[in-house]
Protein backbone atom coordinates (compact mmCIF):
# COMPACT_ATOMS: atom_id res chain seq x y z
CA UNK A 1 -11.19 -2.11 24.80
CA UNK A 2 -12.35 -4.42 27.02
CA UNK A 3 -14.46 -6.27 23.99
CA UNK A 4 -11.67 -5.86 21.48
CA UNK A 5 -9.68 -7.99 24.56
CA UNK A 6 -12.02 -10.71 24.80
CA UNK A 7 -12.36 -11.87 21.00
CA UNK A 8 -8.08 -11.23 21.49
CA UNK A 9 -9.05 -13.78 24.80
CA UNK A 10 -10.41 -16.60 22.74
CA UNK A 11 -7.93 -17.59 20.31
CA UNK A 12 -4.60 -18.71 20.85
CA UNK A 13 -2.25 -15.82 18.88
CA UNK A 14 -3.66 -12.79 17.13
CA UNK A 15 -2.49 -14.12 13.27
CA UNK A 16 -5.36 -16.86 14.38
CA UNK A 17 -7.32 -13.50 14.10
CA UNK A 18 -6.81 -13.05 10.35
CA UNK A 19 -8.20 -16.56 9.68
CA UNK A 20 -12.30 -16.41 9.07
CA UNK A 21 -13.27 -19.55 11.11
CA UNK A 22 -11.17 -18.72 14.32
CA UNK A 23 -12.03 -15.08 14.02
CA UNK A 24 -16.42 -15.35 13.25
CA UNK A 25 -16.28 -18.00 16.69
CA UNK A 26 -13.84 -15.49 18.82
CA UNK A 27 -16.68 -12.93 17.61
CA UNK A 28 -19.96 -14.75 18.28
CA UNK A 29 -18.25 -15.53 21.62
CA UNK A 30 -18.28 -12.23 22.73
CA UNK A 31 -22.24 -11.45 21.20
CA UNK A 32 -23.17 -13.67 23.78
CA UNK A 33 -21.30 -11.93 26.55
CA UNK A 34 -21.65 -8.70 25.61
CA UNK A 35 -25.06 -8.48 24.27
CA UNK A 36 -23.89 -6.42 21.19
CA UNK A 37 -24.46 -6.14 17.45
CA UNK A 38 -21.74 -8.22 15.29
CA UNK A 39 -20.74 -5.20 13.39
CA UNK A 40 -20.36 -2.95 16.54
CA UNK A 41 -17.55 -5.73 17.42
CA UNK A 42 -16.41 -5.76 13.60
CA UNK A 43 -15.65 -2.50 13.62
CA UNK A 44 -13.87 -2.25 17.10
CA UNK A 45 -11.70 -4.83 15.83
CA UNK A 46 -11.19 -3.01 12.31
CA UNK A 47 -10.27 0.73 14.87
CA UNK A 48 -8.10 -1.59 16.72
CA UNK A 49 -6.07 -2.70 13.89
CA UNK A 50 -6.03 0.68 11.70
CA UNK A 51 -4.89 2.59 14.92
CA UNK A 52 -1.74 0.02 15.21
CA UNK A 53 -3.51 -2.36 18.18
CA UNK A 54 -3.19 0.47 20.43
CA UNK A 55 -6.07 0.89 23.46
CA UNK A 56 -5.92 4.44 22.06
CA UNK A 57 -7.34 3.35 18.74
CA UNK A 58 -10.06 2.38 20.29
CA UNK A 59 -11.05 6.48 21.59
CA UNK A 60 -12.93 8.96 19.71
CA UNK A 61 -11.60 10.38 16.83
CA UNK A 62 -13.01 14.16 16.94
CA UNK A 63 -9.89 15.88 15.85
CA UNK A 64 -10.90 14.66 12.33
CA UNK A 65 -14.19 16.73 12.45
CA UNK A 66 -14.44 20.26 11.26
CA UNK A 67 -12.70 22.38 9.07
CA UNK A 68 -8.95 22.04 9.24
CA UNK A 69 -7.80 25.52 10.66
CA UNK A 70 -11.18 27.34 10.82
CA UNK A 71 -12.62 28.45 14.05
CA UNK A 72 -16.12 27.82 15.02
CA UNK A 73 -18.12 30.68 14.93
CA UNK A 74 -20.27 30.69 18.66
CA UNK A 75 -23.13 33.06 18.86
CA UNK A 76 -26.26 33.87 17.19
CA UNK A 77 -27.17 31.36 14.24
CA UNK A 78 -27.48 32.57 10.43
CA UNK A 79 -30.53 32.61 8.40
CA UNK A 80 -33.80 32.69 8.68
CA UNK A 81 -36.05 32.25 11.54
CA UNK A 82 -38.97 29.55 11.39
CA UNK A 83 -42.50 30.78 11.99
CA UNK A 84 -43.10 28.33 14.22
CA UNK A 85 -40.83 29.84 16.83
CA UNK A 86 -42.31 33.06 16.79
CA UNK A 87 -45.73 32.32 17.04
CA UNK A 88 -45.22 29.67 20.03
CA UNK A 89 -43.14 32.94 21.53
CA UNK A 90 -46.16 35.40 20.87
CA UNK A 91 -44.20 37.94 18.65
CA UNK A 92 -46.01 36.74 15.66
């Protein structure tokens, strides 16, 4: 949040934003400050606006991942065994 703030920092109203010009120098702005990639800030800027310009937007999203309404399945793993393993373990 605190990056998404800054580019938000150096222009004067957030339609300014949806202009190129004011929005690629409010974003090389904060490379310099931040030391980070362009499209790390792109893309906290692109969270921020899909998620309503909410800090929360801004938060892992890992109730997207998985299978909706399936349990995962803790315990021994399925298939087949490598070779490798067994020989390093001496039951080879």
């Amino acid at each position: 949040m605190e990056i998404v703030n800054h580019v938000l920092d150096k222009v004067e109203n957030e339609k300014q934003l949806l202009a190129s010009k004011y929005r690629e120098r409010a974003i090389k702005d904060t490379l310099e400050s931040y030391k980070v990639n362009y499209t790390t800030v792109k893309n906290y800027l692109i969270r921020y606006w899909k998620g309503g310009k909410t800090p929360n937007a801004l938060l892992p999203n890992f109730h997207l991942s998985g299978a909706k309404g399936k349990e995962k399945n803790v315990g021994e793993k399925e298939g087949k065994t490598k070779k490798i393993w067994f020989k390093t373990r001496g039951k080879y």
